[in-house]
Protein backbone atom coordinates (compact mmCIF):
# COMPACT_ATOMS: atom_id res chain seq x y z
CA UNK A 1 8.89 17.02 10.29
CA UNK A 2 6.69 16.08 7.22
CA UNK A 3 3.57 17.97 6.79
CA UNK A 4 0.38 15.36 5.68
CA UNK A 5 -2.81 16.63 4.34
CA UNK A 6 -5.84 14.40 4.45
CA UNK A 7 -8.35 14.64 1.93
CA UNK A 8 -11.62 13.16 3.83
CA UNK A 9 -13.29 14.11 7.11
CA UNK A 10 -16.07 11.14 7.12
CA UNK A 11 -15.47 8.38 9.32
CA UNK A 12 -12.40 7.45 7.88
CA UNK A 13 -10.47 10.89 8.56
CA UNK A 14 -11.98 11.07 12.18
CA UNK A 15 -11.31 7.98 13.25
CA UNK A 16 -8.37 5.40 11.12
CA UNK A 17 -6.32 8.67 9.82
CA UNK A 18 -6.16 11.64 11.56
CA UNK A 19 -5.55 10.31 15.59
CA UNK A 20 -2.95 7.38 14.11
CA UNK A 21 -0.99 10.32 12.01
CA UNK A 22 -1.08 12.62 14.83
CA UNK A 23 0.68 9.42 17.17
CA UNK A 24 3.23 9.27 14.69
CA UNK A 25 6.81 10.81 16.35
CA UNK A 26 7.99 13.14 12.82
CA UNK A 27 4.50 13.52 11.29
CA UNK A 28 2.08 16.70 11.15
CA UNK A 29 -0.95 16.67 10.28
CA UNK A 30 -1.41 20.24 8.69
CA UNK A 31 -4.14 20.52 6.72
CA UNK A 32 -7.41 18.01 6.36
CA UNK A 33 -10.70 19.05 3.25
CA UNK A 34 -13.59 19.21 4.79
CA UNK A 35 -16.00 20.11 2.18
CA UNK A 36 -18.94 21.39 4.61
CA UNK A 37 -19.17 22.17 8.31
CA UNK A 38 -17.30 24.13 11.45
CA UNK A 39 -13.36 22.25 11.99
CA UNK A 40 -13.61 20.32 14.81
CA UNK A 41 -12.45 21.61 18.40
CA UNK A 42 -9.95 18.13 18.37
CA UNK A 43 -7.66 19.73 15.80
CA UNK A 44 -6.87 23.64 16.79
CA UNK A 45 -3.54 23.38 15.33
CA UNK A 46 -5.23 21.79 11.90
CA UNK A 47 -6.00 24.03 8.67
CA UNK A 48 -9.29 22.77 7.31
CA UNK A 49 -9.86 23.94 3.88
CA UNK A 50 -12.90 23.34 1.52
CA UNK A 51 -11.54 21.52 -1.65
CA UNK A 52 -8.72 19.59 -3.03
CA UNK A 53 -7.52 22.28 -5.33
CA UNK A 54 -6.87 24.84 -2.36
CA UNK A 55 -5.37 21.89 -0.29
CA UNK A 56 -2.75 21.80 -3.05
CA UNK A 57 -1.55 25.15 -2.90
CA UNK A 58 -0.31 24.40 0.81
CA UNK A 59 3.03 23.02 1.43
CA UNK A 60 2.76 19.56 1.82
CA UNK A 61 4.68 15.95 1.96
CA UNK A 62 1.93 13.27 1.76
CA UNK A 63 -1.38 13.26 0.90
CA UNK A 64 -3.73 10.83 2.54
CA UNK A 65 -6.60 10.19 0.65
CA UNK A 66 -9.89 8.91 2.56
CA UNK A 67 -12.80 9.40 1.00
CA UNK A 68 -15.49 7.36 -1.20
CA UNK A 69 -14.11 4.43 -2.98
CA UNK A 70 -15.31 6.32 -6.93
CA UNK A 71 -13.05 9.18 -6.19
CA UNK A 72 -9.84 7.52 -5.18
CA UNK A 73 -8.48 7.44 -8.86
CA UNK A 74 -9.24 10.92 -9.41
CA UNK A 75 -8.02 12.61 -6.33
CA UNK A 76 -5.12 10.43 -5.94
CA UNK A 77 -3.87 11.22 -9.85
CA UNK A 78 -4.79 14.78 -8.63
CA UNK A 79 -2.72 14.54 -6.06
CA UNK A 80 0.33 12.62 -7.65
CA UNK A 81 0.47 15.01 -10.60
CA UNK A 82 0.82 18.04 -8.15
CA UNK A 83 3.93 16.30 -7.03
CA UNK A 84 3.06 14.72 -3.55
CA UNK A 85 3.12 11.70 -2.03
CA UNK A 86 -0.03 9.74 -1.71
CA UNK A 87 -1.43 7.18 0.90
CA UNK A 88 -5.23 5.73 -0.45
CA UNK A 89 -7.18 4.22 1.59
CA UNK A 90 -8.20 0.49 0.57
CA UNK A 91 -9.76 -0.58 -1.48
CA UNK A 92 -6.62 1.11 -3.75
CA UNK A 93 -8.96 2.12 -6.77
CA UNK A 94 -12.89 0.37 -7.95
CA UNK A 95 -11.14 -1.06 -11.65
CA UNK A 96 -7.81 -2.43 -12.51
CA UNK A 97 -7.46 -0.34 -14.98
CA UNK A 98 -7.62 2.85 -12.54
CA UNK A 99 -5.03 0.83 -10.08
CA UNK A 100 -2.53 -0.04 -12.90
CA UNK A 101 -2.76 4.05 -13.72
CA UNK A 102 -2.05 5.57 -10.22
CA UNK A 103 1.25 3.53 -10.58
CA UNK A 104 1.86 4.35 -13.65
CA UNK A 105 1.67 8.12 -12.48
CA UNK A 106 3.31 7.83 -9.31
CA UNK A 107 6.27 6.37 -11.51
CA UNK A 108 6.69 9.16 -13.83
CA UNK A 109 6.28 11.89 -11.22
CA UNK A 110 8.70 9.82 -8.82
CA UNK A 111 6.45 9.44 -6.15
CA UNK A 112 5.48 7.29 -3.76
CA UNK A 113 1.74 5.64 -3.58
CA UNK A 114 1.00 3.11 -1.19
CA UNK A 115 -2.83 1.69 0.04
CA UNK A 116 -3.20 2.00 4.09
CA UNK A 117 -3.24 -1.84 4.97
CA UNK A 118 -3.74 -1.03 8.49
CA UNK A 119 -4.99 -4.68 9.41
CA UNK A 120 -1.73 -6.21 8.90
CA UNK A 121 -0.96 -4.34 11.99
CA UNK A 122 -3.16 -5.71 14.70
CA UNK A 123 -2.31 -7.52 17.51
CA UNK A 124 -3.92 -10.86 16.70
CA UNK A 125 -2.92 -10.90 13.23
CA UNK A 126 0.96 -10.36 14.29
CA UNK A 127 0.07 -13.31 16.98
CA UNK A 128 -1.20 -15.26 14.21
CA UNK A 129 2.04 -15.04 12.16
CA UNK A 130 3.96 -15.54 14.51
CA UNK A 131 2.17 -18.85 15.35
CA UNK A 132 2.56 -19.93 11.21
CA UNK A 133 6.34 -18.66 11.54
CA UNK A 134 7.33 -21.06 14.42
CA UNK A 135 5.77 -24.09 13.13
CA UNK A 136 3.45 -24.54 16.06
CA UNK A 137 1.09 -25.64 13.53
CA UNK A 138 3.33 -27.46 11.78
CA UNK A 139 2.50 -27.06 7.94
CA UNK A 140 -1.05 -25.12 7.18
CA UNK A 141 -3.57 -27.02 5.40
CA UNK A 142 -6.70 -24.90 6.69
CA UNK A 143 -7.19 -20.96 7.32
CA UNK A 144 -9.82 -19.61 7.77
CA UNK A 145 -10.75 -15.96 8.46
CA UNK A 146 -14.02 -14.09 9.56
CA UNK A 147 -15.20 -10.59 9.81
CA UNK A 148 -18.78 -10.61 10.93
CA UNK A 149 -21.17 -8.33 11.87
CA UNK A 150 -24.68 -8.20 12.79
CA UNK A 151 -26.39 -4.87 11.25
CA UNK A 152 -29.66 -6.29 9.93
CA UNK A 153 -30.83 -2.76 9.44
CA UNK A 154 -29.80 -0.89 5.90
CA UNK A 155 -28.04 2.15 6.88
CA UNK A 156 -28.34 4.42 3.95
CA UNK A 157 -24.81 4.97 4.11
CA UNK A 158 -22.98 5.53 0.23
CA UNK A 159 -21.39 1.65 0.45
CA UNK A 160 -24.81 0.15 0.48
CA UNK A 161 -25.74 2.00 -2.53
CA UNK A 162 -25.29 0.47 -6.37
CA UNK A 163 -22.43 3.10 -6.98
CA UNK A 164 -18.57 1.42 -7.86
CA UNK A 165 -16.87 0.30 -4.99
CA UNK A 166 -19.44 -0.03 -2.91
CA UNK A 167 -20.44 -3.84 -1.10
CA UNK A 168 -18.68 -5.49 1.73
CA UNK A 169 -16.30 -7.30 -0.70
CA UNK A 170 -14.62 -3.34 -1.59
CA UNK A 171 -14.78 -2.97 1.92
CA UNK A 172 -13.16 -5.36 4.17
CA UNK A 173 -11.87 -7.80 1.55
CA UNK A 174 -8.89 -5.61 1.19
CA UNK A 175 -7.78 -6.33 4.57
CA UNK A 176 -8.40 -10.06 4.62
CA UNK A 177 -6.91 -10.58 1.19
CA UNK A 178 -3.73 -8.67 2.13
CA UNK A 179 -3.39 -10.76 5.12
CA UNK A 180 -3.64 -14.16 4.03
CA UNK A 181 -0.67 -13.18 0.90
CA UNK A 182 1.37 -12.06 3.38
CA UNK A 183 1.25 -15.82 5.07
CA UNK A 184 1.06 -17.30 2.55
CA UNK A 185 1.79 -16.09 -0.88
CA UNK A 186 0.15 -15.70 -4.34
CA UNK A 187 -2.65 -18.24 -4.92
CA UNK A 188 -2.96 -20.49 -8.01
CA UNK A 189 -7.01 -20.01 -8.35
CA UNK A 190 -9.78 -17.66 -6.72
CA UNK A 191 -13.23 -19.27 -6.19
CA UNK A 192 -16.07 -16.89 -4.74
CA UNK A 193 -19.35 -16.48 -3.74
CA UNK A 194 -19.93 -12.82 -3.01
CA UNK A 195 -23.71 -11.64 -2.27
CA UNK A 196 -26.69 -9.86 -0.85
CA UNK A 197 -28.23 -10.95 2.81
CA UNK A 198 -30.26 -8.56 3.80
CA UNK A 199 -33.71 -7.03 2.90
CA UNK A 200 -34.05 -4.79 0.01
CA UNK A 201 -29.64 -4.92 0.23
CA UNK A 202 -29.06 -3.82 -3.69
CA UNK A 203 -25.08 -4.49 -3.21
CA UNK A 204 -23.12 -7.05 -1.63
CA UNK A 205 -23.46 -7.66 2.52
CA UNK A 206 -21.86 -11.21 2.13
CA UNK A 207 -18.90 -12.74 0.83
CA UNK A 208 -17.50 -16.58 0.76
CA UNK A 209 -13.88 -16.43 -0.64
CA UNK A 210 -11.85 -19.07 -1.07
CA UNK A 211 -7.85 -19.18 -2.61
CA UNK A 212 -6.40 -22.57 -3.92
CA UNK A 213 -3.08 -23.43 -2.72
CA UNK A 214 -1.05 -26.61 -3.67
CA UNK A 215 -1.19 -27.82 -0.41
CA UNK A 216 -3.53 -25.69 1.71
CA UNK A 217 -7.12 -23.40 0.97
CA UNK A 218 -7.12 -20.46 2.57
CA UNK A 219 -10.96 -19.11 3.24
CA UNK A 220 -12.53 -15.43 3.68
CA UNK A 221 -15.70 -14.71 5.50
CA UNK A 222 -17.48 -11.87 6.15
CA UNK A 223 -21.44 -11.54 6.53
CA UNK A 224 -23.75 -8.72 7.78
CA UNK A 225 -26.33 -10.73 9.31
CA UNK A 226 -23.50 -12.74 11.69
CA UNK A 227 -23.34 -12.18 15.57
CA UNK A 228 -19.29 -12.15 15.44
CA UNK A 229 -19.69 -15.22 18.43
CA UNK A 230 -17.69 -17.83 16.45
CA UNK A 231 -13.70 -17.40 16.32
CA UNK A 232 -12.16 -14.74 13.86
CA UNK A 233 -9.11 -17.06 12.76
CA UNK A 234 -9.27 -20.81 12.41
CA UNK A 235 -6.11 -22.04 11.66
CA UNK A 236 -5.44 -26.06 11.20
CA UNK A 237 -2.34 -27.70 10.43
CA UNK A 238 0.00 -31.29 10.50
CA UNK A 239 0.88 -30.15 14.32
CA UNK A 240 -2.14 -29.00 15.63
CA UNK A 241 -4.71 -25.82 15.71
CA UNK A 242 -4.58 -22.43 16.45
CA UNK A 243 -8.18 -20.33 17.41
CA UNK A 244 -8.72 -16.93 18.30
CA UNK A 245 -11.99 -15.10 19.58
CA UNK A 246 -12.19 -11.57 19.23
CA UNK A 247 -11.98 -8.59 16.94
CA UNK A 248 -8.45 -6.48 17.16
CA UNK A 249 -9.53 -3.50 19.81
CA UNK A 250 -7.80 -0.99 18.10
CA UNK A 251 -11.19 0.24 16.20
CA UNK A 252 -13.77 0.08 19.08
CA UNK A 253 -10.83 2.34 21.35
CA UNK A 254 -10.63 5.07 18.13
CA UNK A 255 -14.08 4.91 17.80
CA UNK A 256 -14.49 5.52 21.88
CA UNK A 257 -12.10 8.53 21.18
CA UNK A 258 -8.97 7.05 22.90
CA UNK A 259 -5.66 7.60 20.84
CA UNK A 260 -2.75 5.78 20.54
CA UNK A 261 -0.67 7.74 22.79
CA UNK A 262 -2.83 6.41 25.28
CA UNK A 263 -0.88 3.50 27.76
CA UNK A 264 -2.76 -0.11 26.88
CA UNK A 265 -5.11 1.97 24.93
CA UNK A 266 -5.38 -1.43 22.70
CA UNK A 267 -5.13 -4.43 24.91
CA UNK A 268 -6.79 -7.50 23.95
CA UNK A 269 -8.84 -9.16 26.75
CA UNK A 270 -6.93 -12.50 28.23
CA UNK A 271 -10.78 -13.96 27.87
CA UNK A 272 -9.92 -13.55 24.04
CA UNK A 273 -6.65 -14.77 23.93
CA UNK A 274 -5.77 -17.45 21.20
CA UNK A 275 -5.74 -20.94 21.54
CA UNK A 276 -2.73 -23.13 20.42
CA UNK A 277 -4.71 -27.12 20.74
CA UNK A 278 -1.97 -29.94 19.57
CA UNK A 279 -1.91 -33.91 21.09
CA UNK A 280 0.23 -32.34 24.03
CA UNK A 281 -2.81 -30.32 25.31
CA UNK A 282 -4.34 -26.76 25.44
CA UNK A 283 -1.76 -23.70 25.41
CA UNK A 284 -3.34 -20.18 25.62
CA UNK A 285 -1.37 -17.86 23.10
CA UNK A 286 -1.57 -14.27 25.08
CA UNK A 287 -2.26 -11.49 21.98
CA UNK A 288 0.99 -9.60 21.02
CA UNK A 289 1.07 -5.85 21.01
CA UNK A 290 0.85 -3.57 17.37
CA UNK A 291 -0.88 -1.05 16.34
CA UNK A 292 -2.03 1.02 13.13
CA UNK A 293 0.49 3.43 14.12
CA UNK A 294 3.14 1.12 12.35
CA UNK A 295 1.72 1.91 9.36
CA UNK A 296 2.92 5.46 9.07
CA UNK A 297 5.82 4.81 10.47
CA UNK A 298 6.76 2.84 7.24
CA UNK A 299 5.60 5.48 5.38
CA UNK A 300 7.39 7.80 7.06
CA UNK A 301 10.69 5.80 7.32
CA UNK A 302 10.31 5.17 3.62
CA UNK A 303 9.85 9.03 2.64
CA UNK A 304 12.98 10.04 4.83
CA UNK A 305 15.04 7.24 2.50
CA UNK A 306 15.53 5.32 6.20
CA UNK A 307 13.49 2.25 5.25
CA UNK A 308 11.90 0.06 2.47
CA UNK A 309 8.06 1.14 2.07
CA UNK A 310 5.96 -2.40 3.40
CA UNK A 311 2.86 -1.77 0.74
CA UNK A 312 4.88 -1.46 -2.80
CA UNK A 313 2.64 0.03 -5.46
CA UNK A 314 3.43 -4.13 -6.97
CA UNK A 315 1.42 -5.54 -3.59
CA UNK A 316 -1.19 -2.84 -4.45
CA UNK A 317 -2.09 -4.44 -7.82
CA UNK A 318 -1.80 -7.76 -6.50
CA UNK A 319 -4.66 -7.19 -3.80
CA UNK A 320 -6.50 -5.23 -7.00
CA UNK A 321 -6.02 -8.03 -8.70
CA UNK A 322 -7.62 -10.53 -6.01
CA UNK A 323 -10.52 -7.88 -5.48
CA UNK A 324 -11.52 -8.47 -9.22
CA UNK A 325 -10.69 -11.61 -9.85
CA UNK A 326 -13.10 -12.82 -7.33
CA UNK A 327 -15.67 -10.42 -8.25
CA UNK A 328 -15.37 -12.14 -11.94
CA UNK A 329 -15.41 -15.56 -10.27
CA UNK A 330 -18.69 -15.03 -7.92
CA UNK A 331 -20.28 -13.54 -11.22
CA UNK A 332 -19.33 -16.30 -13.41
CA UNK A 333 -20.11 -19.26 -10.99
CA UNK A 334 -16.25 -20.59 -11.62
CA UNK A 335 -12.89 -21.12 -9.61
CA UNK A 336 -11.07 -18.67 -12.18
CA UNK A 337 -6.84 -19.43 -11.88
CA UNK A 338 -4.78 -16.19 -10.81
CA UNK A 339 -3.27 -14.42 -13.86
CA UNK A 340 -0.27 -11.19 -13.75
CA UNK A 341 0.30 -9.61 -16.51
């Protein structure tokens, strides 16, 4: 059994860490900082503590690290240089700079760090690579992925703010980046418009993203101000077209309170199942079954030496990487070409 500790009680903690560690068969959640307030009646077998420091001092194997996107750096380094295991949650760090360092400690202390890419673990993206794998599409030329919402209203909330990290881009960019390199690689060049929306918005709500492939574009689209009624993926190739309707229900159930121990406690509706349109006619693609759950599995599997970790501290940088690079080209008004060091 490996004991986790969970720095971060906000919405994060509540509702994408501490239900998906607690489903995981070989992982206990033992401790979680919560810096103000009573523990909550879900987790009477949890030690909440008040800070960081006096999490440290408890026994632990990983430390999962959810809380605003400023701190990461610090409490992760914190963390690694007390000699534990750290999951962040995305986006990895706010710089480059502060990414490139967490690996460079995690090295030295011979530690594992890893970013929780839970959204290459949803039903609809595991449909969707399955549909590039087979060829149903035949060769990609077009991708396109959304993740709209519709909150006109400024929230007040610490990622609307003009603080480091904060903007949509920080926010779900991460998962939409991750996803299209694992279908489709590295891109040469990174051409973005990221931007404010709404009313008196001060960071970005907005973001048109676009990577240059030899022989395809791959585009990412995410806007405050869109009702989500126009297909999530849009995916066109030499064979024909795949669409899908729909966000992955995995958020709205943890949200609701379900777990994943729950039977179909993520099934997509058939109403929303994905569309495979070639010259031979109109297939409906039913929505494969994953969950965030797989996540920490690989973690786990990769701490007990019985599997390869999925997000390498390398893939880490690489989505850092992306995250700045379009950042730089949205400021700069230019399709900038991807560089490595």
């Amino acid at each position: 059994m490996l004991n986790i500790g969970l720095v971060g009680f906000g919405l994060g903690g509540k509702v994408f860490h501490a239900p998906v560690i607690r489903a995981v068969a070989g992982l206990r959640l033992a401790a979680i900082v919560q810096r103000r307030g009573p523990p909550d009646p879900l987790y009477p077998d949890v030690e909440f503590v008040r800070s960081v420091d006096e999490l440290l001092t408890r026994s632990l194997d990983l430390i999962v690290v959810t809380t605003p996107n400023v701190s990461h750096h610090p409490i992760a380094k914190q963390c690694l240089l007390a000699g534990h295991h750290v999951v962040v949650d995305k986006p990895f760090t706010v710089t480059m700079a502060e990414a490139e360092d967490l690996v460079r400690t995690a090295r030295e202390q011979r530690r594992i760090v890893t970013v929780y890419q839970d959204r290459r673990y949803t039903g609809d993206f595991a449909t969707l690579q399955k549909i590039v794998a087979e060829d149903a599409v035949g060769r990609v030329v077009s991708y396109e992925a959304h993740f709209d919402r519709f909150r006109p209203e400024l929230r007040g909330v610490w990622r609307e703010q003009a603080v480091p990290g904060a903007g949509v881009w920080y926010d779900l960019g991460p998962h939409l980046f991750d996803q299209a390199l694992l279908l489709f690689g590295l891109p040469e060049a990174i051409g973005a418009d990221i931007r404010c929306e709404r009313d008196h918005a001060v960071v970005d709500d907005a973001f048109d993203v676009t990577l240059y492939y030899p022989d395809r574009r791959a585009i990412l689209r995410s806007s405050c101000m869109v009702q989500p009624v126009g297909p999530n993926w849009s995916v066109h190739g030499t064979k024909g077209s795949f669409i899908k309707y729909g966000c992955d229900p995995q958020e709205a159930a943890l949200r609701a309170g379900r777990t994943p121990e729950e039977p179909d406690w993520d099934s997509d509706l058939p109403e929303l199942y994905g569309k495979l349109v070639t010259p031979n006619g109109t297939q409906t693609v039913p929505t494969l079954r994953s969950s965030f759950v797989r996540y920490y599995e690989n973690v786990r599997d990769a701490l007990l030496g019985k599997g390869e970790l999925a997000v390498t501290p390398e893939w880490s940088l690489d989505v850092m990487r992306g995250l700045v690079l379009a950042v730089e080209s949205s400021r700069t008004r230019r399709v900038l070409p991807w560089s490595r060091p």
